[in-house]
Protein backbone atom coordinates (compact mmCIF):
# COMPACT_ATOMS: atom_id res chain seq x y z
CA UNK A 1 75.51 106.22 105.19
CA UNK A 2 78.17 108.15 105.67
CA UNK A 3 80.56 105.40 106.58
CA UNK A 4 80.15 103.29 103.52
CA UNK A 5 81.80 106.42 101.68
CA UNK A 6 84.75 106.47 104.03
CA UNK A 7 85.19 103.03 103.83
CA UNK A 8 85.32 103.17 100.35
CA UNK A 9 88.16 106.19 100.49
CA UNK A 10 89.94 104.22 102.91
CA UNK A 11 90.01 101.16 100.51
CA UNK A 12 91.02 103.68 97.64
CA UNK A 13 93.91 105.02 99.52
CA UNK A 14 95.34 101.86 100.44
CA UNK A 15 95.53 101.22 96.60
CA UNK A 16 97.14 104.95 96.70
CA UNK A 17 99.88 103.94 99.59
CA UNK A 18 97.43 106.93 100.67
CA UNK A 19 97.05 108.32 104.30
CA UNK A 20 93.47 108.83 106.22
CA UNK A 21 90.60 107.73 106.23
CA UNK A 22 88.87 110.12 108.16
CA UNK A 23 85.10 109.56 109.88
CA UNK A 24 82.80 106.70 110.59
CA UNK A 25 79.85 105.18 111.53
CA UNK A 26 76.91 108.03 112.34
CA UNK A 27 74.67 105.40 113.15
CA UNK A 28 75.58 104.03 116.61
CA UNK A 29 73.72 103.80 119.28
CA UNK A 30 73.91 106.68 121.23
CA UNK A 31 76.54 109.93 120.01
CA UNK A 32 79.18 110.76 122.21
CA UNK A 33 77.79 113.61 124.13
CA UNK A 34 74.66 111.72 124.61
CA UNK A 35 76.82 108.66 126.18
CA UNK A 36 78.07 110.66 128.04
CA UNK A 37 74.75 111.16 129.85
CA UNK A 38 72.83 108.17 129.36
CA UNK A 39 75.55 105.70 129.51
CA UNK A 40 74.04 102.38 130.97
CA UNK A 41 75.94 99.62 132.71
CA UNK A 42 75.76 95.58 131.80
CA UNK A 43 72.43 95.42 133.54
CA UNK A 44 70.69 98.37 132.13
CA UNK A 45 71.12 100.53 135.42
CA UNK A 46 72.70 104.35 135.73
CA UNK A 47 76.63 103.95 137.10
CA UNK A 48 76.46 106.82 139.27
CA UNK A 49 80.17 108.34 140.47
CA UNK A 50 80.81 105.74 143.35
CA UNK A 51 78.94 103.09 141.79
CA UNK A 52 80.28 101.26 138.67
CA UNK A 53 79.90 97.98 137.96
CA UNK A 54 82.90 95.98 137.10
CA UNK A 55 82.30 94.57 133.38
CA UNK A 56 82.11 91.03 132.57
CA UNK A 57 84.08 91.18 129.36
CA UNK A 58 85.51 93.46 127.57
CA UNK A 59 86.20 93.42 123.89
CA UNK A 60 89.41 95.44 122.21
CA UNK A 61 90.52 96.24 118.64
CA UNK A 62 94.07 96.95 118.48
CA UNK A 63 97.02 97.05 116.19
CA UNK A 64 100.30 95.82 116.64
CA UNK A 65 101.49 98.06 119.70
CA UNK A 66 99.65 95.39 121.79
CA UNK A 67 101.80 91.97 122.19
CA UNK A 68 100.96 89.96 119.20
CA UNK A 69 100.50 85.90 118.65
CA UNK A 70 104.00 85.61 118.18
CA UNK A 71 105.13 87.28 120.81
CA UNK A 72 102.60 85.13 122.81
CA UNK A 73 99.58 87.06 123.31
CA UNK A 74 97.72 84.75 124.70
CA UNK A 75 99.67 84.53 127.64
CA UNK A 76 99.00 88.25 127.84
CA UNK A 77 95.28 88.03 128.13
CA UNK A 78 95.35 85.48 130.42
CA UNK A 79 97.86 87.05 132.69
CA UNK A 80 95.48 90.27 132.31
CA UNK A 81 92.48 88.34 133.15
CA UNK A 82 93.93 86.91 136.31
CA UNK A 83 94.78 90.40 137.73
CA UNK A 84 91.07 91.94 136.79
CA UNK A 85 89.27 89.16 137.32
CA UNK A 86 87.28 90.46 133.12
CA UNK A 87 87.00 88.15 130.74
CA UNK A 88 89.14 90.06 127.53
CA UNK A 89 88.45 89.13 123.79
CA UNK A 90 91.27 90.64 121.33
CA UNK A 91 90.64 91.38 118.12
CA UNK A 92 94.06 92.41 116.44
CA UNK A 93 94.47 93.29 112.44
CA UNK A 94 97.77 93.05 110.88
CA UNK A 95 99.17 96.23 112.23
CA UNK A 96 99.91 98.37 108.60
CA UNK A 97 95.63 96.91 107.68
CA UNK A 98 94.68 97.91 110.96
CA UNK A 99 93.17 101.49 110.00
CA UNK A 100 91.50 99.86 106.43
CA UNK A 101 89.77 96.61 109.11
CA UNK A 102 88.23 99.10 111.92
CA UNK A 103 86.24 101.19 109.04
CA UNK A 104 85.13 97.61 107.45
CA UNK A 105 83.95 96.81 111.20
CA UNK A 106 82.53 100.00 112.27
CA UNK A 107 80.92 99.98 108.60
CA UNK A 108 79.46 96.47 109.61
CA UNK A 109 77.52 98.74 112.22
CA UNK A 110 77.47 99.34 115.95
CA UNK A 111 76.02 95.59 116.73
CA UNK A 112 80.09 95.09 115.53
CA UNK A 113 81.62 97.41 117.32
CA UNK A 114 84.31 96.55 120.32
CA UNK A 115 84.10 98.02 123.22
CA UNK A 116 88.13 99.49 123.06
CA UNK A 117 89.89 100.52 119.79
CA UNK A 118 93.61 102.31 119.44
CA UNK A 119 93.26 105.46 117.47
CA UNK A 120 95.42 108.52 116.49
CA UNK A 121 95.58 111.46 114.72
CA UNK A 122 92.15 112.22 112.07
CA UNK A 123 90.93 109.03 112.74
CA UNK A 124 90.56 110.28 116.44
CA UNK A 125 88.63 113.22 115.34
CA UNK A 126 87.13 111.64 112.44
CA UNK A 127 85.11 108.96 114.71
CA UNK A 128 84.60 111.39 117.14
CA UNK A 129 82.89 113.76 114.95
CA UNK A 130 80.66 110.81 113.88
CA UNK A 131 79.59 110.19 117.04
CA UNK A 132 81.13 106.71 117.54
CA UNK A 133 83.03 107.70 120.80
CA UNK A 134 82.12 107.59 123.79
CA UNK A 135 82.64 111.57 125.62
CA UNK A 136 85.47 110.41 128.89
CA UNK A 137 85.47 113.78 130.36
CA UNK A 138 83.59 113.39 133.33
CA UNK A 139 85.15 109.69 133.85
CA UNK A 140 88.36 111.34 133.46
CA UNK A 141 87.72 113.82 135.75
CA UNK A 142 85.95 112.15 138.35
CA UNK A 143 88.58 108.76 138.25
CA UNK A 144 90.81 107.73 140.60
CA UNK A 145 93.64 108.06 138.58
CA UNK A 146 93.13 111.96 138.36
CA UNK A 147 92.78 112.30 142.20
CA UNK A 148 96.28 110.15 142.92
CA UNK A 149 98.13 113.21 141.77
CA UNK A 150 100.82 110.34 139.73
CA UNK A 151 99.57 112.06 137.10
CA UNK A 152 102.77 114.05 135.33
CA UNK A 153 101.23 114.26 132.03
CA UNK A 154 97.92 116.16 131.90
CA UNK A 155 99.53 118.39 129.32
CA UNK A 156 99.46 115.46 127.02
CA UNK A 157 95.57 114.65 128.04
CA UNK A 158 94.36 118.14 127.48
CA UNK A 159 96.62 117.93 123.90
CA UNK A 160 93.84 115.35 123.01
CA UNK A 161 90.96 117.35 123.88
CA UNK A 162 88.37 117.82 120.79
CA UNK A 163 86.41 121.05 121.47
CA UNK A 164 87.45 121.05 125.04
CA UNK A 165 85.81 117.38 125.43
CA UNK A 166 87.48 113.79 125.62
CA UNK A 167 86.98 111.20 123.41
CA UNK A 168 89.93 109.50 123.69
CA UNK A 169 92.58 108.47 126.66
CA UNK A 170 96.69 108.92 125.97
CA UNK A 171 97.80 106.52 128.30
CA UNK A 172 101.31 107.47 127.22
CA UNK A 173 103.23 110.20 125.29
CA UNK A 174 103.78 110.23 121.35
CA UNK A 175 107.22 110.63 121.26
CA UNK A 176 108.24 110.73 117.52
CA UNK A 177 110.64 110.29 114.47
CA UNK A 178 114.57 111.07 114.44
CA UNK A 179 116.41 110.00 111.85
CA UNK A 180 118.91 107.45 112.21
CA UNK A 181 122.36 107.03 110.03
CA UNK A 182 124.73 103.90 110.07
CA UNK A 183 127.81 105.05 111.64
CA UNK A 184 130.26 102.45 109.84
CA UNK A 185 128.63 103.63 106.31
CA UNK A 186 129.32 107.41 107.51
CA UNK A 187 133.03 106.19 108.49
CA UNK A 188 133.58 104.32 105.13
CA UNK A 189 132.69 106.81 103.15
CA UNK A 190 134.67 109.45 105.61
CA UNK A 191 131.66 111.95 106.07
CA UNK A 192 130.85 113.34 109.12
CA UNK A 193 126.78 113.35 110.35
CA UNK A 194 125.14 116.18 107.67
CA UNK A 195 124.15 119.39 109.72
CA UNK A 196 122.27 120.84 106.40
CA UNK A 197 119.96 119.51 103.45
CA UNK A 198 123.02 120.09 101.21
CA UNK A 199 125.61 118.05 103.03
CA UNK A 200 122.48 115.40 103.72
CA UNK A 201 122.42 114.71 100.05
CA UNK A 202 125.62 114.49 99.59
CA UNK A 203 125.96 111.64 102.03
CA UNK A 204 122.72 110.27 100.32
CA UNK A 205 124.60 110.35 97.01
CA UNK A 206 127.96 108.31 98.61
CA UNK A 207 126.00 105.79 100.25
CA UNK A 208 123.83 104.87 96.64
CA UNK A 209 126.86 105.31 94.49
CA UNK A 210 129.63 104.11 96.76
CA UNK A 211 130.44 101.35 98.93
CA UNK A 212 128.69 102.23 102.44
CA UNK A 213 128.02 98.45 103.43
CA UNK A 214 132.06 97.41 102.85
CA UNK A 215 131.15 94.43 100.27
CA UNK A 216 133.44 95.65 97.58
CA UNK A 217 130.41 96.52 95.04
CA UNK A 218 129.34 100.08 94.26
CA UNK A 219 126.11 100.94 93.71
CA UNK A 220 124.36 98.06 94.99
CA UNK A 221 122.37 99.99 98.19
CA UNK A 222 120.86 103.25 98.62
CA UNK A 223 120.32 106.27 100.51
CA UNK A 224 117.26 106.07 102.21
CA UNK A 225 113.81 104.34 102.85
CA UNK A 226 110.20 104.80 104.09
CA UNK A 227 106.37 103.85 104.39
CA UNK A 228 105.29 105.61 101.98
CA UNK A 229 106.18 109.41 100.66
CA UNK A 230 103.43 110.30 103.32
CA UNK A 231 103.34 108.86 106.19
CA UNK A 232 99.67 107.18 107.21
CA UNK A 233 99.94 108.81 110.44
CA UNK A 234 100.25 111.81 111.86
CA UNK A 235 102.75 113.44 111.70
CA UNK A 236 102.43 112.87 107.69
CA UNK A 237 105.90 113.82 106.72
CA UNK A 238 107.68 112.43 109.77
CA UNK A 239 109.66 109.91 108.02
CA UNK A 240 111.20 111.67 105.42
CA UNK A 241 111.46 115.12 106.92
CA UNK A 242 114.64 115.82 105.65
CA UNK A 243 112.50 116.48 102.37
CA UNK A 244 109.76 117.84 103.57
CA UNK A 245 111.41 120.56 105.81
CA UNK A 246 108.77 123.44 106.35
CA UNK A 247 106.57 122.01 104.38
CA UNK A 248 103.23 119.94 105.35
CA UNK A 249 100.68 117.54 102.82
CA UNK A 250 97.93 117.95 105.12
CA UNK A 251 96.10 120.73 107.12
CA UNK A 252 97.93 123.33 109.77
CA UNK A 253 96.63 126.11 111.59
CA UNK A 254 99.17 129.56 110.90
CA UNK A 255 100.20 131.81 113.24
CA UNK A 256 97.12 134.17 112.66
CA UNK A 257 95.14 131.02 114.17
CA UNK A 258 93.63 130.21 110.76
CA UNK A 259 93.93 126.58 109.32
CA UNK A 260 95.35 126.20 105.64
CA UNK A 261 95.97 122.78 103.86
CA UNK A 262 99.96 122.41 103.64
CA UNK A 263 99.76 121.04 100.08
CA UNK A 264 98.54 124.17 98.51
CA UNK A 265 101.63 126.53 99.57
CA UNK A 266 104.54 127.10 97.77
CA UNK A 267 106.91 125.62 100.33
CA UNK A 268 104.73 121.93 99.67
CA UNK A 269 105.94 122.24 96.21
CA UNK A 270 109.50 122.50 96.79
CA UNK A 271 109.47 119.33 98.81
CA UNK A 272 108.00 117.70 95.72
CA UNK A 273 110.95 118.81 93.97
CA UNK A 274 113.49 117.50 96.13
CA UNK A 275 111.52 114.26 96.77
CA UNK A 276 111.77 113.71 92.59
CA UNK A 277 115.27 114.52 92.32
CA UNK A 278 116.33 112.41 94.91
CA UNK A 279 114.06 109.51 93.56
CA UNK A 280 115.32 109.95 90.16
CA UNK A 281 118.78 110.07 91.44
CA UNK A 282 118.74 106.43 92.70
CA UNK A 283 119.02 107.86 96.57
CA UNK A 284 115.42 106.59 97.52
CA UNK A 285 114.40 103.19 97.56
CA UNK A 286 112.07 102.51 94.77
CA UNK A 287 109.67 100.60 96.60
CA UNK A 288 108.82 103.17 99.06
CA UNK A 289 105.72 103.58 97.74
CA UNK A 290 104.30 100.43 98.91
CA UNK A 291 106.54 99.99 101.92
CA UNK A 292 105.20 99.63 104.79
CA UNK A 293 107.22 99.58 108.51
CA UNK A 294 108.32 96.25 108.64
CA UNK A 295 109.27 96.40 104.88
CA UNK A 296 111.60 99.24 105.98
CA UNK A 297 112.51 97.57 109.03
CA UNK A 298 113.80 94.57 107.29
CA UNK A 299 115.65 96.49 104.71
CA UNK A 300 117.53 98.63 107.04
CA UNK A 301 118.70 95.09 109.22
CA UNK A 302 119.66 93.94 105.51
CA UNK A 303 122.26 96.65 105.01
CA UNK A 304 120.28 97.66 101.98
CA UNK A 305 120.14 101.24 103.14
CA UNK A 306 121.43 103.22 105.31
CA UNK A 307 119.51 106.41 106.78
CA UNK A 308 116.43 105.67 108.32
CA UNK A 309 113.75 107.83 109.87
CA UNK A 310 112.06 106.30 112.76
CA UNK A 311 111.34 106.53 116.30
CA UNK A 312 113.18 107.59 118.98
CA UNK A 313 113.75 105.92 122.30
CA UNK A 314 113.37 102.21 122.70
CA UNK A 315 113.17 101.68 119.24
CA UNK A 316 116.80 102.73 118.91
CA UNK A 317 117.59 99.75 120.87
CA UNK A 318 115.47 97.61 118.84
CA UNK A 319 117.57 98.55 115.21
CA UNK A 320 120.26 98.44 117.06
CA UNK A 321 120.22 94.67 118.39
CA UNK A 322 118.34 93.62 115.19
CA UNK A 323 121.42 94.98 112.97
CA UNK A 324 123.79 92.98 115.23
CA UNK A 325 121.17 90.13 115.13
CA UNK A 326 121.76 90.02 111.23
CA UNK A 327 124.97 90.15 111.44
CA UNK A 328 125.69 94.24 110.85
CA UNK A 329 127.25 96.91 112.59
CA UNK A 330 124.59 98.33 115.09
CA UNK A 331 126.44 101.49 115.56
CA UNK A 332 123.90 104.44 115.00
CA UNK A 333 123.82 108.23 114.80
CA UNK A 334 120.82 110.26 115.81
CA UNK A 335 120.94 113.11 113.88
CA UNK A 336 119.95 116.94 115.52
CA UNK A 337 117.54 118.17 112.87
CA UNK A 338 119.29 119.61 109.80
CA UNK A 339 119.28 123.57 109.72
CA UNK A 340 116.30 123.44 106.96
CA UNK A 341 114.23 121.13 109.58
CA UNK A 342 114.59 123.09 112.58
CA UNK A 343 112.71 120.84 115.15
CA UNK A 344 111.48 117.54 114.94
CA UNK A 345 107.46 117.31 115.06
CA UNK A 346 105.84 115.04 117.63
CA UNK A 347 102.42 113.94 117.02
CA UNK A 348 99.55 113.94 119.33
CA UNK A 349 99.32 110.52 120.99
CA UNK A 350 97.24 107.63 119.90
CA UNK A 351 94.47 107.44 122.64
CA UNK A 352 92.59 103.96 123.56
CA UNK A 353 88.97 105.13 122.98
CA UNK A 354 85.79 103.64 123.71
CA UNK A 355 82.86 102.85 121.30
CA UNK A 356 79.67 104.66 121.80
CA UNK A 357 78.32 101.28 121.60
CA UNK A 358 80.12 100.26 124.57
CA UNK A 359 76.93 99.02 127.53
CA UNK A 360 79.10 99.83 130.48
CA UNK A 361 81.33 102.74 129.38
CA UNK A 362 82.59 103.66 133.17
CA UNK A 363 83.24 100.44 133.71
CA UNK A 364 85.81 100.17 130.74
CA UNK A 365 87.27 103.55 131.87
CA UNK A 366 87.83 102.51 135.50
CA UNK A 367 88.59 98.78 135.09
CA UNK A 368 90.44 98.72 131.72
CA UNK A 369 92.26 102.10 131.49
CA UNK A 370 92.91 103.23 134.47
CA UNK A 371 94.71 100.12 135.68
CA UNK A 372 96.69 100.21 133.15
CA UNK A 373 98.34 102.97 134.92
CA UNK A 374 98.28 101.91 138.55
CA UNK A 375 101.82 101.79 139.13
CA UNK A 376 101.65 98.41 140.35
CA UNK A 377 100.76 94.71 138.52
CA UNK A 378 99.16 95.60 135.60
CA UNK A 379 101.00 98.45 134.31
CA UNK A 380 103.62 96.38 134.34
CA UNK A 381 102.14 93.79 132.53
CA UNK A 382 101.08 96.42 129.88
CA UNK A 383 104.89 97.75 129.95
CA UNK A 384 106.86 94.66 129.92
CA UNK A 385 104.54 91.46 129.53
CA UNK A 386 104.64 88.73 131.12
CA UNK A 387 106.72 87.00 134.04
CA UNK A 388 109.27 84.32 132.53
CA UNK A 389 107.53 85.10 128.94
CA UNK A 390 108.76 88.40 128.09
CA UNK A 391 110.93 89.30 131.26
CA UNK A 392 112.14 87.45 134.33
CA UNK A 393 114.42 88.05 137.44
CA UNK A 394 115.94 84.11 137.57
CA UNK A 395 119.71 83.47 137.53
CA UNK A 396 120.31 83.24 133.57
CA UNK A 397 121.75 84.08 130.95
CA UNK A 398 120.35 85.42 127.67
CA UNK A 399 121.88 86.36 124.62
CA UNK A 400 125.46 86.26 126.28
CA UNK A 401 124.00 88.87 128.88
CA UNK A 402 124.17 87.01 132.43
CA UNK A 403 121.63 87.81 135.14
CA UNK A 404 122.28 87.40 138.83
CA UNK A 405 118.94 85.96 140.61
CA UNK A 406 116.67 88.68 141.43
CA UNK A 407 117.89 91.46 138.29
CA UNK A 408 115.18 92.53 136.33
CA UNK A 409 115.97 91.73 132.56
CA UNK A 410 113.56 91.36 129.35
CA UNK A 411 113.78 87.64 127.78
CA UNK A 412 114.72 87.29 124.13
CA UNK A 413 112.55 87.71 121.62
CA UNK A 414 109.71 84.92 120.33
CA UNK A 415 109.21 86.75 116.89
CA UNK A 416 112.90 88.12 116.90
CA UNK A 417 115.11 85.61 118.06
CA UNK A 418 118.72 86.98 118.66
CA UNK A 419 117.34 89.44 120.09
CA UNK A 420 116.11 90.75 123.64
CA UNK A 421 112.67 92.46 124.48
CA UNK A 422 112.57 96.26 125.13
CA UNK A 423 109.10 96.71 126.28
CA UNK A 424 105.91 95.85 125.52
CA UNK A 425 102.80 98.17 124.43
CA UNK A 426 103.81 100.84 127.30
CA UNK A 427 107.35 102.40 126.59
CA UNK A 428 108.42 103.77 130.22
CA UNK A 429 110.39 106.38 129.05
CA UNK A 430 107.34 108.19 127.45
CA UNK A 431 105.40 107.44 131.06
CA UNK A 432 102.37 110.13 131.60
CA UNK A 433 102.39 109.04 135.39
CA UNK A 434 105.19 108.48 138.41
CA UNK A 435 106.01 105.04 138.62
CA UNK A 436 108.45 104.48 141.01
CA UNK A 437 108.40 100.93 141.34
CA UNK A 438 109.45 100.74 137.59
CA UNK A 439 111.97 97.36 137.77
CA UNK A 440 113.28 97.94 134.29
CA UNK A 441 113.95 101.54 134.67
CA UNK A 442 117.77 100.81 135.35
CA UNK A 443 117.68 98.34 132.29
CA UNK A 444 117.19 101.54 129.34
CA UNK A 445 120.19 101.28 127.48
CA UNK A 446 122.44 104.10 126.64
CA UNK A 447 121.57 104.19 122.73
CA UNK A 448 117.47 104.36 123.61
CA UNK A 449 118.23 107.38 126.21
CA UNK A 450 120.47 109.57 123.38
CA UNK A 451 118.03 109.43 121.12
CA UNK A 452 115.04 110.07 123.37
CA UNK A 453 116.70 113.01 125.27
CA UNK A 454 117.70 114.04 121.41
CA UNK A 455 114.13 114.40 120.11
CA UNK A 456 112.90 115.78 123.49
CA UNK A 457 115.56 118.35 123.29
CA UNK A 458 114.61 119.36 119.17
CA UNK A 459 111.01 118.83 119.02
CA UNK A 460 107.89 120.55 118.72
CA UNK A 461 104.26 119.61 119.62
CA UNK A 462 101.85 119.15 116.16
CA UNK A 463 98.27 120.64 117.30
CA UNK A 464 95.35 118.10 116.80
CA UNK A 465 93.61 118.44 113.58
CA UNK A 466 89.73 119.07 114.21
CA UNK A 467 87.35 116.98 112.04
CA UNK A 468 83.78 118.76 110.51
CA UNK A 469 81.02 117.53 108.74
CA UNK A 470 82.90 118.76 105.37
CA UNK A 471 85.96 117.19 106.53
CA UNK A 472 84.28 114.11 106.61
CA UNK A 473 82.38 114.27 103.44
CA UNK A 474 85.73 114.90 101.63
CA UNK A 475 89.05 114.53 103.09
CA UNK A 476 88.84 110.59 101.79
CA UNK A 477 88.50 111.76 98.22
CA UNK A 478 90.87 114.62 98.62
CA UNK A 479 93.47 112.59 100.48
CA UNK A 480 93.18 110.03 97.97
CA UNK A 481 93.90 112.83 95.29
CA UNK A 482 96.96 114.23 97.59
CA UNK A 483 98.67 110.60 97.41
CA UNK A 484 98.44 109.93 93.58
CA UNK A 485 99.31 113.13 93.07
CA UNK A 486 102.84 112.89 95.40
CA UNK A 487 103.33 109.66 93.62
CA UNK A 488 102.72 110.82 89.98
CA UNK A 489 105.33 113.48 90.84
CA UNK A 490 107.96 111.30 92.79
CA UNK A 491 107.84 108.17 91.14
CA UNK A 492 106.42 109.47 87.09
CA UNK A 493 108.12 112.24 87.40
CA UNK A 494 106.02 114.87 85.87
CA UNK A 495 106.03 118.83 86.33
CA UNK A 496 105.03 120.53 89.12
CA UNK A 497 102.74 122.75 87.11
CA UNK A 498 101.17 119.18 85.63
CA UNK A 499 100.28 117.98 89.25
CA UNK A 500 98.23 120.66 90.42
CA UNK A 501 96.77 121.48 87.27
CA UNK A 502 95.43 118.20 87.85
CA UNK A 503 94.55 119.40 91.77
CA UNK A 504 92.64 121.96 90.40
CA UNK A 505 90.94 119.66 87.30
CA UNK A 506 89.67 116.93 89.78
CA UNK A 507 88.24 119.05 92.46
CA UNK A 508 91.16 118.75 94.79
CA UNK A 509 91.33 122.91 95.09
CA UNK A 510 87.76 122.71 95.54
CA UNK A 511 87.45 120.31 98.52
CA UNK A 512 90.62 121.35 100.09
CA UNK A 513 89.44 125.39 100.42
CA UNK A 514 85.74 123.56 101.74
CA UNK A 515 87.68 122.17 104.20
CA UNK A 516 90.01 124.88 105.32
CA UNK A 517 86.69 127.04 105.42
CA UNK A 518 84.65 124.59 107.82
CA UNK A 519 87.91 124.38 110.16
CA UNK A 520 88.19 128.11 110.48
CA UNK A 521 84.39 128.80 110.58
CA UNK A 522 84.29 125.87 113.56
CA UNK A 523 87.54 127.93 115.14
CA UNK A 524 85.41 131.64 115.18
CA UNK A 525 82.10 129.34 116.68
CA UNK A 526 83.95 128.08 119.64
């Protein structure tokens, strides 16, 4: 079963700090085009167009974009239960095991599966090449939602199209990665914000061998930090970019309209190079490797580093008060992209897909996603939480900010006291639909707006990577082979001419040029 061997890629990257495990489960119950037509409600009976039955219960897998426990989920759910009237059963992973917990469920088989799971980039297409997703394009096209005309981000849907069909619902943009620097380590060590790789090393360079963080010690912190040397997402090099410039570890389609894999070009081994010499020099953290976000996180709030690579918008706020939480400077610089860089990538959006397992698949679509766009209660629920648990409009005041009765404001923090809410699993500012009765919209702060109108402004869209039956059968493996190899030449240091000697020796150049030739051969079919 075909499953079984990406679970046990998935496992095997994990061990690799590795980053996709592509495909599942080609045993559910019905495939996705053949959901599409057959799809059955609670009772057994056809939902026709202006007759779907309102589920019972509905059952979700998601990762930590949804409120967590300590941020009170369960007064979440309930508040969500008492505005649809559903019973809802969450099933949430720790967010950086998420990925490696939905292939040990879906490998469980389809008796397993929840009705809702959060997926992005090749896992998208890797489940929906198996199969385990429920086709949404004539729910889609048929909903309510479509017909309101709020819809401002159909751009974004179509983006998420596989083969012209959807598997898959964006109920949001991607946004993406800028990287941040530490304005009082810039001042300190009296640079100004780099413009090229060159004069980005440099400041790598004062802030490991200097004194960036003002404690009188040299030495004692470093340049950068990230999840991994590729990222588990996509896009793959988004959060060290500055390294990877042009160059891509995983599989692009050229300007000719013909797909390549990035790590076979020249440009992928140049990246390598820089990525060792900057590791060797001391200017990357040496744990990156088995980072993962929060590791970073935590560092960066720490003063242990001082250029970080994350996401633009609301989380700009969120380092921001967390610095000044810990007792830092939360002064920060979005950088333009350096000259090498060009243009920030931004990925295609995660999508909240349903299982072709699913009994009443309309349902879901009409009384799960769709409301969570309806401009009304229960987007803002998904966008803010819940009244007098995650936001409120008494007379208070929080954190030393005072509100008069009736202001909108977020409440602080239950996992991050010091600090104050910025949203919840919707972020506002990358809204696919009008909302005009937004009440936090005045509350963005000026830092989350820079940075957001930043990226917009130097960004470019990724394309969505197609999955095949060969894709499936070895992207694990070769993926697998990608990470060791990145780390063997990062971390070990050895030659360039060592690592893919060792590419070729293992069957990486073997699987990788299978690949490339399914993509293209599925690009002249369509």
């Amino acid at each position: 079963m075909r499953v079984k061997k990406m679970l046990a890629a998935g496992m095997a990257m994990t061990m690799a700090a590795s980053m996709v495990l592509s495909g599942c489960s080609s045993g559910s119950k019905t495939s996705g085009s053949a959901a599409n037509a057959e799809s059955s409600t609670a009772t057994g009976e056809t939902a026709g167009k202006n007759d779907i039955k309102k589920p019972e219960k509905i059952t979700i897998m998601v990762n930590g974009t949804v409120t967590t426990k300590p941020n009170n989920r369960e007064a979440f759910e309930k508040k969500w239960e008492a505005l649809t009237g559903i019973d809802l059963e969450i099933i949430q992973p720790d967010h950086d095991a998420y990925f490696d917990v939905l292939g040990q469920t879906f490998a469980s088989g389809p008796e397993n599966w929840p009705d809702l799971i959060i997926l992005n980039g090749s896992y998208y297409t890797g489940y929906a090449e198996e199969g385990a997703l429920w086709d949404m394009t004539d729910a889609w096209n048929n909903s309510e939602l479509k017909a309101s005309g709020r819809v401002t981000g159909e751009e974004v849907i179509d983006n998420t199209k596989i083969n012209g069909k959807l598997f898959g619902f964006p109920v949001a943009r991607r946004g993406g990665c800028l990287t941040y620097v530490k304005k009082a380590w810039l001042d300190r060590c009296e640079l100004k914000a780099p413009e090229t790789y060159d004069e980005y090393l440099n400041m790598l360079k004062a802030f490991t061998e200097g004194d960036p963080d003002g404690n009188g010690i040299n030495g004692d912190t470093y340049g950068v930090s990230a999840a991994g040397f590729v990222g588990q997402g996509d896009p793959s090099s988004n959060y060290l970019p500055e390294f990877y410039q042009d160059a891509k570890p995983n599989f692009e389609k050229g300007e000719d309209g013909l797909w390549y894999d990035g790590f076979t070009k020249d440009n992928f081994k140049g990246a390598l190079t820089r990525l060792r010499d900057a590791y060797a020099a001391g200017y990357i953290d040496k744990e990156t490797l088995t980072n993962g976000t929060k590791d970073c996180r935590n560092k960066f709030y720490e003063d242990k580093f001082g250029v970080f690579t994350y996401w633009a918008g609301t989380w700009a706020s969120n380092l921001k008060n967390n610095l000044e939480a810990n007792g830092k400077d939360g002064e920060l610089v979005p950088l333009k992209p350096i000259k090498e860089i060009g243009a920030y990538e931004e990925g295609t959006a995660p999508v909240w897909a349903i299982t072709s397992s699913c009994e009443n698949p309309e349902g879901v679509f009409k009384y799960f996603i769709e409301t969570m766009l309806d401009g009304g209660d229960t987007q803002l629920l998904w966008s803010y939480g819940v009244e007098d648990v995650h936001w409120s409009k008494k007379a208070e005041t929080i954190l030393d900010n005072t509100y008069a009765e009736g202001q909108f404001h977020t409440k602080e923090s239950l996992e991050q006291p010091g600090t104050q809410y910025t949203k919840q699993h919707l972020d506002p500012m990358l809204s696919i639909v009008k909302w005009d009765e937004d009440p936090g919209k005045d509350t963005v702060k000026e830092e989350a707006k820079v940075s957001q109108e930043l990226f917009n402004k130097n960004c470019r869209q990724a394309s969505i990577i197609p999955s095949t039956d060969v894709m499936a059968t070895y992207n694990g493996d070769l993926t697998t082979l990608k990470n060791s190899i990145v780390a063997d030449v990062v971390v070990q240091g050895i030659s360039i001419e060592e690592a893919y000697a060792r590419f070729e020796k293992e069957g990486g150049a073997e699987w990788s040029k299978k690949i490339v030739d399914s993509l293209n051969e599925q690009e002249s079919a369509k």
